[in-house]
C-alpha atoms as a PDB file:
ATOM      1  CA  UNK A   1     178.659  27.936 156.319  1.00  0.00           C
ATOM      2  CA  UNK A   2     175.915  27.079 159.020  1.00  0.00           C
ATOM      3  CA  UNK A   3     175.933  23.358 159.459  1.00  0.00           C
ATOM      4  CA  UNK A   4     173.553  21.433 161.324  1.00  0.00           C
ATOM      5  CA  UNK A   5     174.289  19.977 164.751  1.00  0.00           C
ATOM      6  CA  UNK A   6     175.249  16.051 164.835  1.00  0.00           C
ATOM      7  CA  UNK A   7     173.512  13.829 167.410  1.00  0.00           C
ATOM      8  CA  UNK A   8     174.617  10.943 166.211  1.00  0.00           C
ATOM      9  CA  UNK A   9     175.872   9.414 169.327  1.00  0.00           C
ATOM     10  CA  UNK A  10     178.155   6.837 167.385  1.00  0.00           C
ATOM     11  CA  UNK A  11     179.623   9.154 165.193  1.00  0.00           C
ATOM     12  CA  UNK A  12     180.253  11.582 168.461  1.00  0.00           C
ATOM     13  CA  UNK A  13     181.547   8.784 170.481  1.00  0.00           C
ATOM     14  CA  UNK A  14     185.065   8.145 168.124  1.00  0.00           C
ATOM     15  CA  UNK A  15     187.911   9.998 168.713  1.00  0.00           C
ATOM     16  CA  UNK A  16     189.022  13.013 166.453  1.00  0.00           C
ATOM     17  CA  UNK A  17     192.092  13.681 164.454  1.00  0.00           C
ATOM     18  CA  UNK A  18     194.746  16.581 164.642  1.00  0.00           C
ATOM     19  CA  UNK A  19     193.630  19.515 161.816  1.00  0.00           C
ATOM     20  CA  UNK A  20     195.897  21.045 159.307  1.00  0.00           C
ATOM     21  CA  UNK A  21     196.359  23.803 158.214  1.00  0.00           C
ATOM     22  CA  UNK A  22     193.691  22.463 155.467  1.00  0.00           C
ATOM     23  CA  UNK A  23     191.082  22.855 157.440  1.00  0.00           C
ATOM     24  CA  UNK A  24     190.869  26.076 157.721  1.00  0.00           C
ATOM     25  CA  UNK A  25     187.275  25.376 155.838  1.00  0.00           C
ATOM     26  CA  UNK A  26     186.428  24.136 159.602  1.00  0.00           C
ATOM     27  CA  UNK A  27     187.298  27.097 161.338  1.00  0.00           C
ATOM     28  CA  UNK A  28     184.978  29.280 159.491  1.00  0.00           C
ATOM     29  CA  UNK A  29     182.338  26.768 159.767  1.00  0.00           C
ATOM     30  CA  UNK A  30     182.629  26.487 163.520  1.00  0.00           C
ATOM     31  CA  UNK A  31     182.172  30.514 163.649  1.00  0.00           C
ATOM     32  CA  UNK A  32     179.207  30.224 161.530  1.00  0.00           C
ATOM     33  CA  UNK A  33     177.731  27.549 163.440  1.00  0.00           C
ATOM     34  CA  UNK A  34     178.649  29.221 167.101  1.00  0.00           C
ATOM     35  CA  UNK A  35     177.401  32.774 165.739  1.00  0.00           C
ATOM     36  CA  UNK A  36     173.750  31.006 164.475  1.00  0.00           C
ATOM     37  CA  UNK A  37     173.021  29.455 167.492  1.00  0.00           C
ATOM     38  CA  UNK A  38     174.701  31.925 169.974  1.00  0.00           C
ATOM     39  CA  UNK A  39     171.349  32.139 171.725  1.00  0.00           C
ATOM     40  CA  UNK A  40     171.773  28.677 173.330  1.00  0.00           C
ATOM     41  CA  UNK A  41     175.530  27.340 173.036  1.00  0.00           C
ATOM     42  CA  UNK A  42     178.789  29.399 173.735  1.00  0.00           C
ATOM     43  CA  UNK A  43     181.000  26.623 172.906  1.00  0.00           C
ATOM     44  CA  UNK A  44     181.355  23.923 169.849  1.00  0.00           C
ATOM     45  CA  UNK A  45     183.976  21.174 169.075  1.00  0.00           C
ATOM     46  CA  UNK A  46     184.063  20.071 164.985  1.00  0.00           C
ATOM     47  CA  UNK A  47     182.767  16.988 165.464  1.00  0.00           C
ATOM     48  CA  UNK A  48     179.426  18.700 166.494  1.00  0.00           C
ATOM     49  CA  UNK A  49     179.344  19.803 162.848  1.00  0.00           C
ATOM     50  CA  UNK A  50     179.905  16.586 161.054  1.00  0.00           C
ATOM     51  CA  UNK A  51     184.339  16.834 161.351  1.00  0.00           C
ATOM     52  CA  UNK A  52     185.992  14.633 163.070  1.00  0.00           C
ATOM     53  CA  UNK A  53     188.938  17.056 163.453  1.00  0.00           C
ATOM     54  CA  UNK A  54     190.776  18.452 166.873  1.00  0.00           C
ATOM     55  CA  UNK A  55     189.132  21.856 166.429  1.00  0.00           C
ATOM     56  CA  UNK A  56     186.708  23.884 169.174  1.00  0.00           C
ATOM     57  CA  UNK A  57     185.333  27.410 169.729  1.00  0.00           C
ATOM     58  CA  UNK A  58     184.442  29.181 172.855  1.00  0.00           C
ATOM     59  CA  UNK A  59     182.644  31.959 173.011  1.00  0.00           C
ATOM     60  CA  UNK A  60     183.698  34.518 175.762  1.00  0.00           C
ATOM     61  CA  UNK A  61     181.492  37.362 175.766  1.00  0.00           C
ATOM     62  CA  UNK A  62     181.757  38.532 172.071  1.00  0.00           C
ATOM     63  CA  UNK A  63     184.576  37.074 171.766  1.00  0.00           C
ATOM     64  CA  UNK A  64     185.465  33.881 170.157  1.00  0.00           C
ATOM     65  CA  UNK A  65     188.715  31.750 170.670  1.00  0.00           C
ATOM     66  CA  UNK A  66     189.675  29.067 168.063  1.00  0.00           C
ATOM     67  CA  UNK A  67     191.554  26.171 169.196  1.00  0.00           C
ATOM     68  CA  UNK A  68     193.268  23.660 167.171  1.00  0.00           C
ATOM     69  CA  UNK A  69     194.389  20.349 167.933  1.00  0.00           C
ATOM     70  CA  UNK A  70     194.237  21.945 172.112  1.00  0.00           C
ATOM     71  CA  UNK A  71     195.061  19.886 174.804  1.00  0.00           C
ATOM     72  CA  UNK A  72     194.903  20.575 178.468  1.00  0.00           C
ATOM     73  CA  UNK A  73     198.226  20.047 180.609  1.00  0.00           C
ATOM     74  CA  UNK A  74     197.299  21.361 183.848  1.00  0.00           C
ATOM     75  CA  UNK A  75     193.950  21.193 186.254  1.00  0.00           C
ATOM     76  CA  UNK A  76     193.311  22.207 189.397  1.00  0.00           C
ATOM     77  CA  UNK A  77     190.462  22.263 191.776  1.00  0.00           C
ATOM     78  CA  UNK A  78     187.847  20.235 190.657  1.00  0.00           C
ATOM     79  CA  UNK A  79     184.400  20.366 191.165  1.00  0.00           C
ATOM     80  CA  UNK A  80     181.026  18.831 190.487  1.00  0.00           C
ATOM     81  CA  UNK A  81     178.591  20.347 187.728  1.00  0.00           C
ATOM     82  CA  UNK A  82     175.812  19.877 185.285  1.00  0.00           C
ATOM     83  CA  UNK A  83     176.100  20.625 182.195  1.00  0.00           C
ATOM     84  CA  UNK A  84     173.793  20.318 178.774  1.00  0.00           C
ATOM     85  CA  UNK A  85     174.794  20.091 175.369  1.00  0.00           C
ATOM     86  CA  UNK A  86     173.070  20.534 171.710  1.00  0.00           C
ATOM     87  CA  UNK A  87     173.744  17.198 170.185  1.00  0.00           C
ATOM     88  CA  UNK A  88     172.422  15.391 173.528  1.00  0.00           C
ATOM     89  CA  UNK A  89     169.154  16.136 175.276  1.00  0.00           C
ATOM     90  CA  UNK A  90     168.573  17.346 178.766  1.00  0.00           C
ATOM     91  CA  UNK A  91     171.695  17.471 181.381  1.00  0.00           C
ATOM     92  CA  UNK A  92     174.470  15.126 182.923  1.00  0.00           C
ATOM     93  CA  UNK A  93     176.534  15.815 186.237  1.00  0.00           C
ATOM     94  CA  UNK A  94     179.981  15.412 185.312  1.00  0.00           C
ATOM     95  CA  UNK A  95     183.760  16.512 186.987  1.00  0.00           C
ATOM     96  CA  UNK A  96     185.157  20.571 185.997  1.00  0.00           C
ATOM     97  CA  UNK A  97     188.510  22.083 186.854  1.00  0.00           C
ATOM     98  CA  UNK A  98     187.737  25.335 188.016  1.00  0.00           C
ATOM     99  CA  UNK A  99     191.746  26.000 186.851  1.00  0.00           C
ATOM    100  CA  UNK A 100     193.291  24.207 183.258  1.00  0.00           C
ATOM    101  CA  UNK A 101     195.846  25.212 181.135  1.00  0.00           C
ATOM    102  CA  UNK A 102     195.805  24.777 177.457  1.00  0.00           C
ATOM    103  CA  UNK A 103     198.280  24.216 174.463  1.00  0.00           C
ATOM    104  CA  UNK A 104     196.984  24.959 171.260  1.00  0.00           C
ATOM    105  CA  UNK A 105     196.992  26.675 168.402  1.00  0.00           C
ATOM    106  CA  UNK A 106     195.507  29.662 166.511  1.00  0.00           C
ATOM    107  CA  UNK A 107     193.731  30.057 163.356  1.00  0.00           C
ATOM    108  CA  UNK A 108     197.207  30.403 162.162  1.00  0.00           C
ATOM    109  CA  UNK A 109     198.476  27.838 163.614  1.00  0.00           C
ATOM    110  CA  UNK A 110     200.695  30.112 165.591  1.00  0.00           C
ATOM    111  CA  UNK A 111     201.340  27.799 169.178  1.00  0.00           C
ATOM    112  CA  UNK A 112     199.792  29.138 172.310  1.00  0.00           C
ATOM    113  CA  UNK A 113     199.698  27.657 176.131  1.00  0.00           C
ATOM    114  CA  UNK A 114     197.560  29.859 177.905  1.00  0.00           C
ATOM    115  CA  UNK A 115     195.420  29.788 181.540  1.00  0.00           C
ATOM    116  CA  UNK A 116     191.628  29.474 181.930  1.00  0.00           C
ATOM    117  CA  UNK A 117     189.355  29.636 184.749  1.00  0.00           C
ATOM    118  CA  UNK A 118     185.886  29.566 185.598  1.00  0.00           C
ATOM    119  CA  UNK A 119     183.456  29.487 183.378  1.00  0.00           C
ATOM    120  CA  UNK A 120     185.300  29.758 180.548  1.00  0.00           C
ATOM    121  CA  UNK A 121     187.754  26.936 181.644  1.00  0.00           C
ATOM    122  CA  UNK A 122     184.144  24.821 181.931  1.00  0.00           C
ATOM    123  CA  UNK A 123     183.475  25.339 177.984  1.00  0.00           C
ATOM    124  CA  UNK A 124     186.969  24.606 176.858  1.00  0.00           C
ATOM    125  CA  UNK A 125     186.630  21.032 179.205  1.00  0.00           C
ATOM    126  CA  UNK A 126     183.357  20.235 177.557  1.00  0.00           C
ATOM    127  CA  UNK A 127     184.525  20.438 173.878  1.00  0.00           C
ATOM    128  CA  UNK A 128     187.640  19.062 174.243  1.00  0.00           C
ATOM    129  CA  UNK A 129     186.111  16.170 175.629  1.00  0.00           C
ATOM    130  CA  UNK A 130     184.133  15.933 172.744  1.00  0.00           C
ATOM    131  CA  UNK A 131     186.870  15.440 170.804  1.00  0.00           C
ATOM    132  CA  UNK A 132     188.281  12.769 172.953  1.00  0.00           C
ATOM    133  CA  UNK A 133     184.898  11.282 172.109  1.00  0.00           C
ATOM    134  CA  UNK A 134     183.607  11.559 175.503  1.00  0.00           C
ATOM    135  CA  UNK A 135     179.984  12.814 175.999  1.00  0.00           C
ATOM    136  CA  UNK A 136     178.501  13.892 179.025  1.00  0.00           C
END
């Protein structure tokens, strides 16, 4: 189901809690609400949605990858960026890792630890800190 995006600040500012395999519900949600607004966001974390659950999506080229409950072990190179975001207006300068890697799991809560970089690497450090309850 398409939800609406949350701007609540407050409600975005609190931490989120590790899914189960219950809910699954916000999976297909997320993939809904990436897929409807495609034309200006390649990346969501649940909280954006109204769940305060450790689930994102990233959208890389047509693809999307699900993460639950991910958590970044390894950075390297940093840089400085700006980036936007739909639940805030305009943009904020904030601190990338051009290099992470990332332990989570997959919509079937099958384990992963997989390398990112670039661009993609950018997304995934944006919506998990959204789920940390840190907005840029």
């Amino acid at each position: 189901m398409i939800r609406p995006i949350v701007k609540d600040t407050v409600f975005l500012s609190r931490k989120s809690e590790p899914a189960t395999i219950n809910d699954k519900n916000i999976i297909e949600d997320l993939q809904d609400t990436l897929k409807a607004n495609s034309d200006r966001c390649v990346g969501m974390a649940a909280n954006m949605i109204g769940y305060r659950k450790r689930v994102i999506i990233v959208a890389v080229g047509m693809i999307h990858i699900v993460m639950v409950n991910p958590k970044i072990v390894k950075r390297a190179f940093p840089y400085e960026t700006e980036e936007g975001c739909l639940s805030l207006d305009g943009v904020r300068k904030t601190t990338r890792y051009n290099e992470i890697e990332v332990e989570y799991s997959d919509t079937m809560f099958k384990k992963h630890r997989s390398k990112f970089s670039g661009n993609t690497a950018q997304i995934i450090q944006h919506e998990t800190d959204h789920l940390e309850g840190i907005l840029i």
